[in-house]
Protein backbone atom coordinates (compact mmCIF):
# COMPACT_ATOMS: atom_id res chain seq x y z
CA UNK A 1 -19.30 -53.29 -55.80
CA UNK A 2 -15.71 -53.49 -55.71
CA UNK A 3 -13.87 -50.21 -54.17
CA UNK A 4 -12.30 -47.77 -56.21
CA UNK A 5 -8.21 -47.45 -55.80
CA UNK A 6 -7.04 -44.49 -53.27
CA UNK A 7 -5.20 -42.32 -55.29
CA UNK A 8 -3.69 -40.85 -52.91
CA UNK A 9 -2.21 -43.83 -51.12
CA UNK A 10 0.87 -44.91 -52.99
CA UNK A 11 2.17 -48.59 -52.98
CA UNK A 12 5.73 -48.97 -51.05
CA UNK A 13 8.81 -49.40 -53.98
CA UNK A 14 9.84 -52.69 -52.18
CA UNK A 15 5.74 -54.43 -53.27
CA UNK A 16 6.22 -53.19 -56.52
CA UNK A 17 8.96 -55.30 -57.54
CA UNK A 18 9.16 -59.46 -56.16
CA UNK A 19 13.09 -58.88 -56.16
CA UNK A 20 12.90 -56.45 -53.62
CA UNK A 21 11.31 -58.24 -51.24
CA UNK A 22 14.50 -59.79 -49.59
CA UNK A 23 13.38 -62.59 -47.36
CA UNK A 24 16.76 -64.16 -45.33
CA UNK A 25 16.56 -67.60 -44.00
CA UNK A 26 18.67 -68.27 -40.88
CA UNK A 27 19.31 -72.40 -40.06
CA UNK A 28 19.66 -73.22 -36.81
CA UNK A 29 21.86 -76.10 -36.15
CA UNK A 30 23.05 -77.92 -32.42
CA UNK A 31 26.61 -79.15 -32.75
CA UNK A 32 27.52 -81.10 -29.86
CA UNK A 33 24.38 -79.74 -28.16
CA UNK A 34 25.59 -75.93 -28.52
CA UNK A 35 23.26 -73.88 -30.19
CA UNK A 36 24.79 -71.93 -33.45
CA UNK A 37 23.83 -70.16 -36.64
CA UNK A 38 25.99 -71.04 -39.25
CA UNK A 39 27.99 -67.70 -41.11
CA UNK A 40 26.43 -65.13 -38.33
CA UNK A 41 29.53 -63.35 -37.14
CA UNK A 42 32.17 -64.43 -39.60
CA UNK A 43 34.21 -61.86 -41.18
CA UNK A 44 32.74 -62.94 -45.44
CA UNK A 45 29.38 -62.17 -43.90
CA UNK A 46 30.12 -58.65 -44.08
CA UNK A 47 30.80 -58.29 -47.63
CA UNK A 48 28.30 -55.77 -48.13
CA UNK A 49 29.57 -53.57 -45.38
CA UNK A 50 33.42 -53.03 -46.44
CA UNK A 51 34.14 -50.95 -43.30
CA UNK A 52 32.61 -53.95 -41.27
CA UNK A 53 34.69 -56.64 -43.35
CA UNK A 54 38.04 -54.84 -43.36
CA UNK A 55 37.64 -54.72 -39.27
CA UNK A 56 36.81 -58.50 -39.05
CA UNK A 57 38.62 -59.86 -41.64
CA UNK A 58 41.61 -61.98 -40.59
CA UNK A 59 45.07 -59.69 -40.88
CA UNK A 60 46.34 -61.56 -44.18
CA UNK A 61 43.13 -61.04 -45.70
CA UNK A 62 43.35 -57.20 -44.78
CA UNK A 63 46.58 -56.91 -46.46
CA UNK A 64 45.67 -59.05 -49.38
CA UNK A 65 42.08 -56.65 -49.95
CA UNK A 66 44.33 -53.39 -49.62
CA UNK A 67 47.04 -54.78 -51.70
CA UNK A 68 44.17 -55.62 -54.40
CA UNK A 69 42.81 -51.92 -53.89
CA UNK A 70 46.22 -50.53 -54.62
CA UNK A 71 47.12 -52.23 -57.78
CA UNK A 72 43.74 -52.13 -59.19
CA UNK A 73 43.89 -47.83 -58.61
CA UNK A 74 47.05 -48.05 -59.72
CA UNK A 75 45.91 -50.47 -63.11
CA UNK A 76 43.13 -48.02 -64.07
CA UNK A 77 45.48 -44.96 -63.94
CA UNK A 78 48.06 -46.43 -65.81
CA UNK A 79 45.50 -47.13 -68.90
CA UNK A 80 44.24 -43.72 -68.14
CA UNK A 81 47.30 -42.20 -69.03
CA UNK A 82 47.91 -44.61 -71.86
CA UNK A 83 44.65 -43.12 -73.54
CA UNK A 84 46.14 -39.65 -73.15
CA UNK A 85 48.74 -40.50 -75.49
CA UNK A 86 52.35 -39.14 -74.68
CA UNK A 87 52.16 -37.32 -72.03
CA UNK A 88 54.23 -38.43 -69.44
CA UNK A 89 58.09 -37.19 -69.81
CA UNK A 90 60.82 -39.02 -69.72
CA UNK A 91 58.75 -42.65 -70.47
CA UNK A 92 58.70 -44.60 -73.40
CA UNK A 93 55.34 -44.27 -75.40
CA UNK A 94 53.10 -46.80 -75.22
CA UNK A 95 54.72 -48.70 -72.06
CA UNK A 96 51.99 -49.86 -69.83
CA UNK A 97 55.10 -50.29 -67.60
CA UNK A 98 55.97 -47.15 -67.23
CA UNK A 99 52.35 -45.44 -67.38
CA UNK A 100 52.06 -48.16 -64.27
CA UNK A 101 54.98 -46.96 -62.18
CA UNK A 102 54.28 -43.19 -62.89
CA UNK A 103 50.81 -43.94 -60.86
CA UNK A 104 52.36 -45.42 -57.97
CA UNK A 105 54.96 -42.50 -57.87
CA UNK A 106 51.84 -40.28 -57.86
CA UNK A 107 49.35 -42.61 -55.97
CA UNK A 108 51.86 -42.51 -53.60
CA UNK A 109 53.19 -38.75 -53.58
CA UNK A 110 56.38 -40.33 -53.71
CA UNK A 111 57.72 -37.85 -56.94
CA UNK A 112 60.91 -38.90 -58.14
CA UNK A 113 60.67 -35.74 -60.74
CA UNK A 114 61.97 -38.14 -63.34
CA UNK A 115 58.53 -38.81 -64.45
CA UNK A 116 55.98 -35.22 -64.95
CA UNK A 117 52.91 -34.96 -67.06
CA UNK A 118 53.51 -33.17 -70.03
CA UNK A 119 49.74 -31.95 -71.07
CA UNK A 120 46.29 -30.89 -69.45
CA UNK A 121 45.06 -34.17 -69.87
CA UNK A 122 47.64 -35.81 -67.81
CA UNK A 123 47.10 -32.84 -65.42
CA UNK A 124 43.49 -33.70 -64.60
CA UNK A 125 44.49 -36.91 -64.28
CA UNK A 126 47.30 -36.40 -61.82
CA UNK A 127 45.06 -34.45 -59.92
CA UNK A 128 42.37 -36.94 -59.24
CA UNK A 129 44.86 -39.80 -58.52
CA UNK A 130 46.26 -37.39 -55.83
CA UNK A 131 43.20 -36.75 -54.51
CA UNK A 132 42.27 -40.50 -53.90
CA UNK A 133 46.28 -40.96 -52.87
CA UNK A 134 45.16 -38.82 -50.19
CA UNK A 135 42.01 -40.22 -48.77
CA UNK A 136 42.96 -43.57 -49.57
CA UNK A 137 45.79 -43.28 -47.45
CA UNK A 138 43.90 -41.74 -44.06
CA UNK A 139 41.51 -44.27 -44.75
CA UNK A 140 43.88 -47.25 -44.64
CA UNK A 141 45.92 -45.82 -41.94
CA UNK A 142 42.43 -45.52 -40.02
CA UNK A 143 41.23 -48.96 -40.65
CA UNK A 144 44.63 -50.38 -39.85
CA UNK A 145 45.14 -48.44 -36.63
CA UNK A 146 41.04 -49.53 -35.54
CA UNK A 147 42.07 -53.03 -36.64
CA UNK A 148 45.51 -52.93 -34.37
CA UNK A 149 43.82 -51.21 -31.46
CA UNK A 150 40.54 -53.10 -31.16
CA UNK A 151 41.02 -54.84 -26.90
CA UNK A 152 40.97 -58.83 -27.38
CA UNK A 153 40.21 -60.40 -23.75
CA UNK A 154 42.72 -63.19 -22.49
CA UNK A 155 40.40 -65.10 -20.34
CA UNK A 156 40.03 -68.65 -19.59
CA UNK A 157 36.90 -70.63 -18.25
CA UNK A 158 37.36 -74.03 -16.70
CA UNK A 159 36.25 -76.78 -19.32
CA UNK A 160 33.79 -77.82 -17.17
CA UNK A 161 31.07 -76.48 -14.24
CA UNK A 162 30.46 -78.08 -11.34
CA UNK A 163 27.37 -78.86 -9.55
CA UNK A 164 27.96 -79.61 -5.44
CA UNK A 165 26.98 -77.92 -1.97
CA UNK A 166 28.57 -74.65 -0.60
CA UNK A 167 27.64 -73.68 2.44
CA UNK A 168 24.55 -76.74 2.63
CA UNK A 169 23.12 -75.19 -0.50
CA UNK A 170 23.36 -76.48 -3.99
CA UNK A 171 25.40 -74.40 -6.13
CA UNK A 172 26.64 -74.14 -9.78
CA UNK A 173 30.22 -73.67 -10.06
CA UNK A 174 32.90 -72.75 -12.51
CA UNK A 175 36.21 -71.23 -12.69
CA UNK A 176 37.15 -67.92 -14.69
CA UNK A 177 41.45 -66.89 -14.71
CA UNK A 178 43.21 -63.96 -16.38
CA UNK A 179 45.85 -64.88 -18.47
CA UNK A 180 47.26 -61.76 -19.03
CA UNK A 181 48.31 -61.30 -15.23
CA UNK A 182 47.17 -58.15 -15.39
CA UNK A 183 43.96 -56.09 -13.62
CA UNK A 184 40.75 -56.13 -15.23
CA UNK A 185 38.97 -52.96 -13.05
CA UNK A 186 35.33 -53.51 -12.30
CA UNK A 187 35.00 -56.54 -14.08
CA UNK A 188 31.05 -58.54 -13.80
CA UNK A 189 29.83 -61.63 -14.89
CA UNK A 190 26.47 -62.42 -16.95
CA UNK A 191 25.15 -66.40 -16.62
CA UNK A 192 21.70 -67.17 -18.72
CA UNK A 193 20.32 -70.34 -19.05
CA UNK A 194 19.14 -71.20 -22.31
CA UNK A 195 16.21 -74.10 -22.53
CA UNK A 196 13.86 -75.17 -24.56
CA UNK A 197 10.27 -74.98 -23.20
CA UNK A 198 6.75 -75.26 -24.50
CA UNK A 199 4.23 -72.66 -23.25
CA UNK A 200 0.66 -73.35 -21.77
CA UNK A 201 -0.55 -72.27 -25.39
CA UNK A 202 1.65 -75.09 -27.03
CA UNK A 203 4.28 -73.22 -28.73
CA UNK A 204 7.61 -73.49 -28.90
CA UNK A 205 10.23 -71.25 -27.50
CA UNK A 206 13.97 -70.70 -26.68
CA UNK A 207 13.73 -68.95 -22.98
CA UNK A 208 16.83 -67.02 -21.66
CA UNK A 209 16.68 -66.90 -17.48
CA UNK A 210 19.20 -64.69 -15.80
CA UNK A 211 21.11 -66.63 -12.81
CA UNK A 212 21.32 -64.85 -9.70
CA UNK A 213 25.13 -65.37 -8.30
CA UNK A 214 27.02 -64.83 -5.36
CA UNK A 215 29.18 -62.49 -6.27
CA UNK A 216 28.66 -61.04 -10.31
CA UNK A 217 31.37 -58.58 -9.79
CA UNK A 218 34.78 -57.52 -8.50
CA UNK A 219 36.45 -54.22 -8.35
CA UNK A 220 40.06 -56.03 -9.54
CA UNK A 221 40.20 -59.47 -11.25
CA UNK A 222 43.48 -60.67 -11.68
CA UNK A 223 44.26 -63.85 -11.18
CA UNK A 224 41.40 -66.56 -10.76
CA UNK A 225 37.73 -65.78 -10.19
CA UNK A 226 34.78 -68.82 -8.75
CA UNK A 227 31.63 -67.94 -10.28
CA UNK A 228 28.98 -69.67 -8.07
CA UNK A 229 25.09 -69.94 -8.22
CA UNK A 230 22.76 -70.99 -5.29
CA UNK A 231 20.36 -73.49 -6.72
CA UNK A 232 17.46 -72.88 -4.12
CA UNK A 233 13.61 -72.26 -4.84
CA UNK A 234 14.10 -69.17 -6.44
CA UNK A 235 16.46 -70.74 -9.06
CA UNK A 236 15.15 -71.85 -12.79
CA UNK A 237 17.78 -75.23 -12.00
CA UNK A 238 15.76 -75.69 -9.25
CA UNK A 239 14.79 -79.97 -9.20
CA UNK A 240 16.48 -80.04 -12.78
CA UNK A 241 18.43 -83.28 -13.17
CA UNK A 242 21.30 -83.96 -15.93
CA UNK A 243 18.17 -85.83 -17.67
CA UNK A 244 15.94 -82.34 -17.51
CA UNK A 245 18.89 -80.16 -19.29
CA UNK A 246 19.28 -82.75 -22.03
CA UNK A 247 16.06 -83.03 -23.14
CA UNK A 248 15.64 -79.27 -22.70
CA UNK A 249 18.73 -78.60 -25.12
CA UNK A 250 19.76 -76.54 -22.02
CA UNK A 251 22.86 -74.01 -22.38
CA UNK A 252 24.55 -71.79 -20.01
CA UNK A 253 26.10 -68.86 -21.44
CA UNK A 254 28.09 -66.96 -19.67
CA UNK A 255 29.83 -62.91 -20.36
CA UNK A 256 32.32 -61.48 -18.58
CA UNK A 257 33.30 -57.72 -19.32
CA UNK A 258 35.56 -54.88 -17.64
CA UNK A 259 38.46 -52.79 -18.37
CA UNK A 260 41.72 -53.64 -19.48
CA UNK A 261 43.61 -51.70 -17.28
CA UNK A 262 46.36 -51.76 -19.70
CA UNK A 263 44.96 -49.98 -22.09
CA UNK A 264 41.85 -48.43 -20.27
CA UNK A 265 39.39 -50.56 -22.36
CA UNK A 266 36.36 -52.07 -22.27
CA UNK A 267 36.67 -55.96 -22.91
CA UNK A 268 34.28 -58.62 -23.32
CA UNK A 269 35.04 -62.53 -22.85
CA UNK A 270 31.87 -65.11 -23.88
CA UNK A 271 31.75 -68.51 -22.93
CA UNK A 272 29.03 -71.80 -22.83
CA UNK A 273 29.09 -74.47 -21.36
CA UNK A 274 26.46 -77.79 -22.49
CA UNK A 275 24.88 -79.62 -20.19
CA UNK A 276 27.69 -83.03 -20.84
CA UNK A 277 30.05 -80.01 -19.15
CA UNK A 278 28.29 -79.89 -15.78
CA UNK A 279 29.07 -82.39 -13.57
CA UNK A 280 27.04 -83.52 -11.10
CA UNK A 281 28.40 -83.76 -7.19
CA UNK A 282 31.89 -82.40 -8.15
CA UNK A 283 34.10 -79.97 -7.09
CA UNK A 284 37.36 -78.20 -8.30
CA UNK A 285 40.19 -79.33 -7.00
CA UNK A 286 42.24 -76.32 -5.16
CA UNK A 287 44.57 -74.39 -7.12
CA UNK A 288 45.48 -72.05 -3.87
CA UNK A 289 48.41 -73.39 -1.83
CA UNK A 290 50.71 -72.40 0.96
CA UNK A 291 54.05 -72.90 2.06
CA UNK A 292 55.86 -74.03 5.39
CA UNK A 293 56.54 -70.16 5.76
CA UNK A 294 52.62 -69.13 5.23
CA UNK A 295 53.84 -67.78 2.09
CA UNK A 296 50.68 -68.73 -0.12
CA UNK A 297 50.93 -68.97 -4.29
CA UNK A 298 48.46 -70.34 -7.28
CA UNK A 299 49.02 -73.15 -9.28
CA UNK A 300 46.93 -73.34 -12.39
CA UNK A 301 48.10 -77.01 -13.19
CA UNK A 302 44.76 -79.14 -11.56
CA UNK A 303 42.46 -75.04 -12.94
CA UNK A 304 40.48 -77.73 -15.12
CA UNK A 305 40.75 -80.85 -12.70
CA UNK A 306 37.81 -81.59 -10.38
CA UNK A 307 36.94 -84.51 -8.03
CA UNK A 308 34.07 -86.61 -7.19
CA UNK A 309 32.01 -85.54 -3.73
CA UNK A 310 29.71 -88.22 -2.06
C-alpha cells in the first residue's frame, strides 16, 4: 500500500520549480602551482549586490555606473514631462532638450527659476524627482566617501622564503617591510600551509596547518619584519623535502593585519608563496648596516637578494 500524502506538510517553493534550484559550480584551477578560483573576488562578480559592486568596482567604473544612473533619471524625467504636455515655462514645447535640462536643474536642486512647472502634473512630477535628487545624492556621497576611505595596506613580502638553520634549528624564513614608513600598532602575522593529502579512508582533501612562529606579533612594525618558523618535530614541514611540497601542491599563505596608525584602521596584507619560492639552504642577505660612527641605517636594495649556505 502506498502512503497517503501529509497534508499538512507543505513542499519548500524552491522543489516546486527546477529553476529555482540554483546549483553554482566553482573550477578550481593551479596557475603556476598557486591555487585560485577563477571570478571569486572580482568586482563584476557582485553584480547582483550593487552596494557590493559600487565598493569594489575600479574608480572609472564607479564614475562611469553613477554617470549612467544620472542621465538615465534624468532621460526618464525628461519624457515624463514631455507626456505632460506644456507645462514647463519658459521652454519650447515639445523640446526633449529642454524637458532634459529642466530635470537636471531639478535632479540637482540647482533652480535657475528660468524654468517652473506650470500645472499639477508637472508638480507631482517635480516632487518625486526631488525626492530621489535627495537620496540619490546621500547615497552617492556615501558610497563615494566608503569607497575613498576604505585602508589599503602598503606592505611588501620578499619574493622568496628561505629555508636554513637559526640558532641549530631549521627554520622557514621570509621578509615582510612597510612601505609606507609609517607605524602599523599591534600588527600579527598568520602562516598556513596548504597541502594536498589523502586520508586513511582514501579521500581527498585540501588541509590548512597553522605554523607556529617565533615571534607572530609586534607592538610597532615599521620598517622591516623576519617572519621565522622552527621546523622541529612538532612542525607539519617536518622531513618534507622540495620533492614532498611539489607533489603535495603545497602553499604557504601568509596574513598580516594591524592598525594603520595613520588613520587608526584596521588593515590586512595577504601573501603566498609556492613551493619553486622556497629555497632550500639560503639565507637573506643583510639589509641592516652601520657606519664608522656606529650610526646604523637599512638598505632595502639586496630586501629580495639571498645567498647560498653550505
Amino acid at each position: 500500500m502506498l502512503p497517503l500524502p501529509n497534508p499538512r506538510r507543505r513542499e519548500h517553493p524552491s522543489n516546486r520549480n527546477p529553476a529555482n534550484r540554483r546549483t553554482t559550480k566553482f573550477k578550481i584551477n593551479f596557475r603556476n602551482g598557486r591555487f585560485e578560483i577563477p571570478g571569486v573576488d572580482t568586482w563584476h562578480s557582485y553584480w547582483r549586490e550593487p552596494y557590493y559592486l559600487m565598493l569594489t568596482v575600479p574608480w572609472w567604473g564607479f564614475l562611469g555606473l553613477t554617470a549612467i544612473a544620472y542621465g538615465a533619471i534624468n532621460v526618464f524625467f525628461a519624457l515624463g514631462y514631455l507626456i505632460g504636455g506644456d507645462c514647463i515655462a519658459n521652454a519650447e514645447p515639445g523640446s526633449f532638450r529642454d524637458a532634459f535640462f529642466f530635470s537636471v536643474q531639478t535632479l540637482a536642486s540647482i533652480g535657475y527659476g528660468s524654468m517652473y512647472p506650470t500645472c499639477t502634473y508637472a508638480d507631482v512630477l517635480v516632487t518625486i524627482e526631488a525626492l530621489i535628487g535627495t537620496v540619490g545624492i546621500a547615497l552617492m556621497t556615501g558610497l563615494a566617501f566608503a569607497k575613498f576611505s576604505q585602508p589599503t595596506a602598503k606592505i611588501v613580502f620578499s619574493k622568496v622564503a628561505v629555508i636554513a638553520e637559526h640558532n641549530g634549528i631549521p627554520t622557514l624564513m621570509f621578509r615582510a617591510a612597510n612601505q609606507r614608513h609609517n607605524q602599523i600598532l599591534e600588527a600579527q602575522v598568520y602562516v598556513y600551509l596548504m597541502r594536498d593529502e589523502i586520508s586513511a579512508e582514501g579521500e581527498f582533501m585540501r588541509r590548512f596547518y597553522l605554523l607556529d612562529l617565533l615571534r607572530n606579533r609586534t607592538p610597532r612594525f615599521t620598517l622591516s619584519w623576519t617572519i621565522m618558523h622552527p621546523i622541529d618535530e612538532t612542525s607539519p614541514l617536518w622531513k618534507a623535502t622540495p620533492e614532498s611540497l611539489a607533489k603535495t601542491r603545497a602553499m604557504l599563505v601568509v596574513s598580516l593585519n594591524g592598525i594603520d596608525e595613520t588613520v587608526y584602521n584596521s588593515i590586512h596584507a595577504p601573501y603566498s608563496y609556492i613551493d619553486p619560492d622556497i629555497l632550500w639552504n639560503h639565507r637573506f642577505i643583510d639589509i641592516f648596516h652601520q657606519t664608522a660612527d656606529g650610526q646604523r641605517y637599512i638598505d632595502f636594495k639586496n630586501f629580495h637578494q639571498t645567498k647560498r649556505v653550505t
